[in-house]
Structures are given as C-alpha cells and as structure tokens.
Protein backbone atom coordinates (compact mmCIF):
# COMPACT_ATOMS: atom_id res chain seq x y z
CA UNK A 1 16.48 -22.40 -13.44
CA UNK A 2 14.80 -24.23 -10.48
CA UNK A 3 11.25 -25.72 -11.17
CA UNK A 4 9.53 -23.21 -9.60
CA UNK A 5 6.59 -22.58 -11.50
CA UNK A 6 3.59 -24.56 -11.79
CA UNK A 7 2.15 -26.53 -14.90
CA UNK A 8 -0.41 -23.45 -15.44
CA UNK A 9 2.13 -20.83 -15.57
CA UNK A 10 3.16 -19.50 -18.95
CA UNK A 11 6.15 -18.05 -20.43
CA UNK A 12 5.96 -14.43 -18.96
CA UNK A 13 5.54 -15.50 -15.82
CA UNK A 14 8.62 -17.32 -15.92
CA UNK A 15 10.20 -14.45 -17.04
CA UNK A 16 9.59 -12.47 -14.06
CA UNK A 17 10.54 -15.43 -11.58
CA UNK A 18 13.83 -15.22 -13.61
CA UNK A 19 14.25 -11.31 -12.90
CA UNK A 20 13.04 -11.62 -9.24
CA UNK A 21 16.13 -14.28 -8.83
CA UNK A 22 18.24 -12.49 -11.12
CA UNK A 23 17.94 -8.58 -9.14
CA UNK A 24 15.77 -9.29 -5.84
CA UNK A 25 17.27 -10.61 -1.99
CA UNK A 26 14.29 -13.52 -2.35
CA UNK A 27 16.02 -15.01 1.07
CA UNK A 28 15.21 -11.60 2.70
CA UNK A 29 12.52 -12.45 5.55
CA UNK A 30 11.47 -8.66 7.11
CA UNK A 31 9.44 -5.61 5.99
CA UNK A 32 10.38 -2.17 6.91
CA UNK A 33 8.43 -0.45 9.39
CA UNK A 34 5.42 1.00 7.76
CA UNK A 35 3.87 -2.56 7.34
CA UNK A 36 3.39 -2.92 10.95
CA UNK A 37 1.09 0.11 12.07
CA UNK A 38 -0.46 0.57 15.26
CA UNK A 39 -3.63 1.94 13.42
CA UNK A 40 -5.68 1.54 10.68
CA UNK A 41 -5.66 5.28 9.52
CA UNK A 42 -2.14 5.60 9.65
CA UNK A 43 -2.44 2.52 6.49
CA UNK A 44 -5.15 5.82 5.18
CA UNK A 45 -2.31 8.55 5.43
CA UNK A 46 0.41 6.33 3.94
CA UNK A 47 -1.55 4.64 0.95
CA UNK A 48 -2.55 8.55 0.02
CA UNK A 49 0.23 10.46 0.65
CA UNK A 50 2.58 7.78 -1.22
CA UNK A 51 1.84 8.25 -4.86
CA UNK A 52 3.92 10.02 -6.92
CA UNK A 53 5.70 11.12 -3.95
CA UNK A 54 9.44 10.45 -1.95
CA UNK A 55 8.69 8.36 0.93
CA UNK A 56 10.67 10.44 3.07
CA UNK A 57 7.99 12.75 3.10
CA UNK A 58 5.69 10.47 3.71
CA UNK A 59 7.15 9.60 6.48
CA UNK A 60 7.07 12.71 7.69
CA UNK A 61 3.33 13.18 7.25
CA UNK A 62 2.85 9.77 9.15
CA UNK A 63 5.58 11.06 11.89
CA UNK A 64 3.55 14.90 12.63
CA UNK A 65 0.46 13.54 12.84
CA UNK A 66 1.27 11.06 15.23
CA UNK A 67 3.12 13.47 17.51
CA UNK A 68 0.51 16.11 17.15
CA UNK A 69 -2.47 13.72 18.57
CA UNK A 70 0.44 11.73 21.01
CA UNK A 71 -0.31 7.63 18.93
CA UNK A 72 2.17 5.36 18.73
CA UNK A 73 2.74 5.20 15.10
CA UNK A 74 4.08 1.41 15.03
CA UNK A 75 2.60 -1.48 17.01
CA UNK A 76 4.77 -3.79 19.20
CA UNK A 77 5.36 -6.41 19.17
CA UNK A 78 5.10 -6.62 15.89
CA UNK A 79 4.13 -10.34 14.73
CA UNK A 80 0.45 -9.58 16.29
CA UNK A 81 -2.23 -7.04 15.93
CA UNK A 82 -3.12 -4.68 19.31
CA UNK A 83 -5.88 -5.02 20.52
CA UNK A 84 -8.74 -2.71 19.35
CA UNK A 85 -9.36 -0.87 22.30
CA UNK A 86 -5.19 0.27 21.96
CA UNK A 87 -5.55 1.51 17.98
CA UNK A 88 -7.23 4.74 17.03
CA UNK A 89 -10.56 3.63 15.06
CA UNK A 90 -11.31 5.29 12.36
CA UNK A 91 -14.14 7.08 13.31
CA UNK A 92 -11.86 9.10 15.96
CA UNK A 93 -9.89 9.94 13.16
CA UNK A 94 -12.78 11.33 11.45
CA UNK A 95 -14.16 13.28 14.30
CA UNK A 96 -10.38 14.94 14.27
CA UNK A 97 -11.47 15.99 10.45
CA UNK A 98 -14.72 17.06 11.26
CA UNK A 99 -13.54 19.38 14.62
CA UNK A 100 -11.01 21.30 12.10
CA UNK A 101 -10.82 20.73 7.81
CA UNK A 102 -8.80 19.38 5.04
CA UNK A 103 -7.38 22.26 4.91
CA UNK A 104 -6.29 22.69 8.44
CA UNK A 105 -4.91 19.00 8.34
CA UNK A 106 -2.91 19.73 5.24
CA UNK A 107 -1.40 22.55 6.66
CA UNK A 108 -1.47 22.39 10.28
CA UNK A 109 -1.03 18.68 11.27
CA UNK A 110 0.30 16.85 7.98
CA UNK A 111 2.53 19.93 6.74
CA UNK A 112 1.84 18.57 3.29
CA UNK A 113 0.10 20.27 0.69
CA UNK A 114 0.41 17.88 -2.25
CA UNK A 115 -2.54 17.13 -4.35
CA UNK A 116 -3.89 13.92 -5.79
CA UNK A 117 -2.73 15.61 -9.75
CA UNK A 118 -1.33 18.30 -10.49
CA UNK A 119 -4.20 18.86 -12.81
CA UNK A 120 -7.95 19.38 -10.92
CA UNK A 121 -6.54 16.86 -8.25
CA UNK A 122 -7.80 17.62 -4.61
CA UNK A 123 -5.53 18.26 -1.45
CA UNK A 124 -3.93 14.50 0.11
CA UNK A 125 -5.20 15.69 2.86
CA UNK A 126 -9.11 15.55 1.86
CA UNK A 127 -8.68 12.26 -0.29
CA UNK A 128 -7.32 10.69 3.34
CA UNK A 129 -10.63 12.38 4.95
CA UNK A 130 -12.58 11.08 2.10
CA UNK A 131 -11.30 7.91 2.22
CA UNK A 132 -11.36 7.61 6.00
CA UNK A 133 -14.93 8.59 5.74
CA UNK A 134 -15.94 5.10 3.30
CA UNK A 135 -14.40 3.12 5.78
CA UNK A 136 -16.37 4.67 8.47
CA UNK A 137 -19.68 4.45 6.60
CA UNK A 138 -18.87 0.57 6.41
CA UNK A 139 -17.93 0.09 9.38
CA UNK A 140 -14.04 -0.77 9.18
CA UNK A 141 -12.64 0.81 12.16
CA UNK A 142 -9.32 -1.63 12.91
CA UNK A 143 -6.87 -3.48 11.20
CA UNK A 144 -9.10 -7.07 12.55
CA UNK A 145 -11.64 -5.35 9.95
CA UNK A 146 -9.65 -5.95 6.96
CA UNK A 147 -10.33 -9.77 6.29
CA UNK A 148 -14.15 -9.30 5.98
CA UNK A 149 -13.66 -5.07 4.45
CA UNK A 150 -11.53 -6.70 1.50
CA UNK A 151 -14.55 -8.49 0.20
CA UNK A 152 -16.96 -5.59 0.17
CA UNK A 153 -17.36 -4.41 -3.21
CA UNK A 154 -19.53 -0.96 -2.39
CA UNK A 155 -16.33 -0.30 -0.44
CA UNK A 156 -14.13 -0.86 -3.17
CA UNK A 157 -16.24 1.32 -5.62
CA UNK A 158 -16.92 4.01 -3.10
CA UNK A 159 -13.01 4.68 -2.59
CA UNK A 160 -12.12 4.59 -6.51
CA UNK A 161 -15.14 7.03 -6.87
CA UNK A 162 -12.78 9.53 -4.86
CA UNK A 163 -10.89 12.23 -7.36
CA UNK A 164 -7.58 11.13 -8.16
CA UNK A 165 -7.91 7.47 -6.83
CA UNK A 166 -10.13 6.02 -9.91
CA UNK A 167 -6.82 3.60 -10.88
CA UNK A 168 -7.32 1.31 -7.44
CA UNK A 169 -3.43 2.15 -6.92
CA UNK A 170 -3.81 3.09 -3.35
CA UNK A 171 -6.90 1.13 -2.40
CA UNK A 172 -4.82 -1.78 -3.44
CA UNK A 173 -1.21 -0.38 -1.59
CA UNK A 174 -3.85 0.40 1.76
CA UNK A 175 -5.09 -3.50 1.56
CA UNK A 176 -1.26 -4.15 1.46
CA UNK A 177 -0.20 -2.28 4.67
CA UNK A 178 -3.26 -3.53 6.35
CA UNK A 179 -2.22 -6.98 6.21
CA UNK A 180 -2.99 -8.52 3.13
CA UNK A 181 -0.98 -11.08 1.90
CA UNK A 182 -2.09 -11.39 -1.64
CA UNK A 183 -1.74 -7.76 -2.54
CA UNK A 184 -0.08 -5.93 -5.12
CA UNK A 185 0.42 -2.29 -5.49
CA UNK A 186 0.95 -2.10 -9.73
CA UNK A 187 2.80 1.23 -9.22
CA UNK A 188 5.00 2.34 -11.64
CA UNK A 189 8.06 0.79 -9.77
CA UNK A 190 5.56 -3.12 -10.64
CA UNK A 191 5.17 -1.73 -14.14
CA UNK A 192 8.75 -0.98 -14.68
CA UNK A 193 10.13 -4.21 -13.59
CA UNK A 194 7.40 -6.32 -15.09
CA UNK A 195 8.13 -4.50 -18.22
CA UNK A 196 11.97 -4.85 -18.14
CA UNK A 197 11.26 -8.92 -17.48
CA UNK A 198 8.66 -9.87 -20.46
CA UNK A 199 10.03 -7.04 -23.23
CA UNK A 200 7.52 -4.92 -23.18
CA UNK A 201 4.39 -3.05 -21.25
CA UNK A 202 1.69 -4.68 -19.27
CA UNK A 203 -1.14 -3.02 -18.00
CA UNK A 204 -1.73 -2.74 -14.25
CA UNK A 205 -4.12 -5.90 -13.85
CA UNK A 206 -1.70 -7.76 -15.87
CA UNK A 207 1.54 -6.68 -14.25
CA UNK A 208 -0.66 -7.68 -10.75
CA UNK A 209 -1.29 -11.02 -11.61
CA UNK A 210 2.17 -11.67 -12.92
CA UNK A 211 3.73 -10.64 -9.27
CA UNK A 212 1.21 -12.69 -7.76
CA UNK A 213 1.86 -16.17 -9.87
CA UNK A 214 5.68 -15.47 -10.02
CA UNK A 215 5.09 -15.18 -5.54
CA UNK A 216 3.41 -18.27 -6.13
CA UNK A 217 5.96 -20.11 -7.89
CA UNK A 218 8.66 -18.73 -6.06
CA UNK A 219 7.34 -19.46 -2.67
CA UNK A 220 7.92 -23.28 -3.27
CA UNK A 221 11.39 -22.58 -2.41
CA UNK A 222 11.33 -19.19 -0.41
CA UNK A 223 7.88 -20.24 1.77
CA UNK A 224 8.16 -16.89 3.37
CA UNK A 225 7.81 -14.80 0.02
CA UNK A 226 4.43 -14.03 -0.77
CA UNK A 227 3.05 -11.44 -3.41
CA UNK A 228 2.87 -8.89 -0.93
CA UNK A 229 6.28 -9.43 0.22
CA UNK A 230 7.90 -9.65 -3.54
CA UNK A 231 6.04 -6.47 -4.81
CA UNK A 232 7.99 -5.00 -1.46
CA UNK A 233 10.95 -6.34 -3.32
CA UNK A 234 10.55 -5.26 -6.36
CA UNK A 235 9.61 -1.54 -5.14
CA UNK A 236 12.97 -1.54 -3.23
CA UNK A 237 14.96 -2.35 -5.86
CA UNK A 238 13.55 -0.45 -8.37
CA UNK A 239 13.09 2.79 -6.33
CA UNK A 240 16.71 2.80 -5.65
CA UNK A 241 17.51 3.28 -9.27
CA UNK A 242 15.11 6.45 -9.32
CA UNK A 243 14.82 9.85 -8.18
CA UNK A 244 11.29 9.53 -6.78
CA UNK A 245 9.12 6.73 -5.74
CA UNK A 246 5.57 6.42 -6.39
C-alpha cells in the first residue's frame, strides 16, 4: 500500500486505511444534500430523527416541516453559509414548540411518531424540542455558532442528559451536519466497518478515533477527504448492504 499513514499510527489504523481503499470511492469529492442546510434546526430534526431509522423517512420529516412553515430546506449556493438574518434561528423554532407541543409536532407537522427506544424512550419529536431548547439556553442560534458551540462543554452535557441521547451518537452526527470537519458519527454502520477492518469490536470512542487517523492518513493523497467526509463514506457503503440505517 501507499505510505499513507504517519510514524504515530499503529497497526489498526492501517487496517482501516486498507478497507477504506479496498470498499470506499476515496476520489469521490461531494456530500449529498442534507450536509448543506439552510438552518441550524433542520441539523436538530435530522441528527434526532436519524437513529435507528431509514433515511427516507427522515427525509420526509425534514421535507413536512419545511413545507408546513414555507423554509427553504437547503441553502444555495452551497459552498457558503446564508447569512443569519436568511436561516430560521433556533429560538423561532422553539417559539413554534412552545405555540403548539411535542405532541402536536409529532403528529401534525413531522408525521413521525418514533421514539428515542422502544423501551421508556420519549417521542423524536420532544428530544428535537429538548434539544433545540439547550441550544437556545446557550445561545447557538445559526450554523456561524457552531465553531465557538463545539467547545462548550455544559452544552455537550446538557444534550447527552436528554433521554435516549446519553451515547453522544447524535450530538456528534448534529456537529457533523453543522459543519464540522473533524466529526464522526460511531453509528453502527462506523462500528461495523471498523470491526470488519481490525477483526474484531471497538467501542464507539475507539472506532471514532480510528476514522479520524485513517482521514488523516488518507488525506495525504485524497486532500479533500477528511473524517467527516470518510465516515460519509463508510455510512454509504455500509448502509447499502442493510435493511435499515441508523
């Protein structure tokens, strides 16, 4: 193989740089659609509604609620942020919550009743209200936000704290359709592939931080492919040899 990995990186990691050139279109430059939202709480909706879950629906959820309020769901052009004063902030979103319910969301607006687990979990619908709401309290109300929200901690803590969110899947997937480069959604589609590469299971932080040095390694010779953009990869590939994504 192609010295692609750095001194510092160690046997598994090779491994999955191996895999990734093995399965994955690394000379692939483009995301699909749902990494270029027009507004931050459309990033909410998504990162909820997207675990354990086909995307189609998803979709769908994204889709109603944008036609019900009239908001562009996807910014263009697409290689720049709009401006704040064009994106819904998130405390508008909230005030929609607070003039109706979870409940009314779920089934009025989103059409989706899904819950967080099937066992004790809580509608989508309030976890995205919930959710929505710790942004609000700390003041992240548009994508430009992100860079300086990523570092709060209390944030962080606040959204895990949230039932059915305690594993950081979907804080970490939100980060990642927000903009951040460095992200890595350690789904089960991350934990799968990961797995197949080094022989046998990883834990989440461990299957994140493989992702992220194989990105690094790799990107010496694909300078487009970051870790965001090879989980992306990796959850295509995978989810197209399953019945449903997570």
């Amino acid at each position: 193989m192609n010295d692609t990995t750095s001194a510092g990186h160690d046997t598994e990691t090779i491994a999955v740089v191996e895999l990734a050139r093995a399965t994955l279109d690394l000379s692939r430059t483009t995301f699909p659609e749902e990494y270029y939202y027009h507004s931050l709480p459309l990033c909410v909706v998504d990162a909820i509604f997207s675990i354990n879950a086909r995307y189609r629906a998803v979709q769908n959820v994204i889709a109603r609620y944008c036609s019900y309020f009239g908001l562009p769901r996807l910014r263009q052009p697409r290689d720049r942020l709009p401006p704040i004063e064009e994106q819904e902030s998130v405390s508008s979103f909230c005030g929609k919550y607070a003039e109706r319910s979870a409940e009314a969301f779920a089934v009025q607006i989103f059409q989706n009743r899904q819950r967080t687990s099937t066992r004790n979990g809580i509608l989508k619908a309030e976890a995205v209200w919930r959710f929505a709401e710790v942004l609000r309290t700390c003041r992240v109300e548009f994508l430009q936000d992100i860079p300086v929200a990523m570092a709060n901690t209390a944030l962080s803590a606040a959204v895990r704290a949230i039932p059915g969110q305690g594993s950081g899947i979907s804080l970490d997937y939100f980060w990642m359709l927000a903009g951040a480069e460095d992200g890595v959604k350690p789904d089960r589609m991350i934990l799968r592939f990961v797995e197949r590469a080094i022989g046998h299971r990883a834990t989440p932080s461990e299957a994140q931080s493989l992702i992220s040095r194989a990105a690094e390694g790799l990107s010496q010779e694909y300078t487009h492919l970051t870790a965001r953009f090879l989980d992306y990869l990796v959850w295509q590939y995978e989810s197209s040899n399953r019945r449903i994504g997570a």
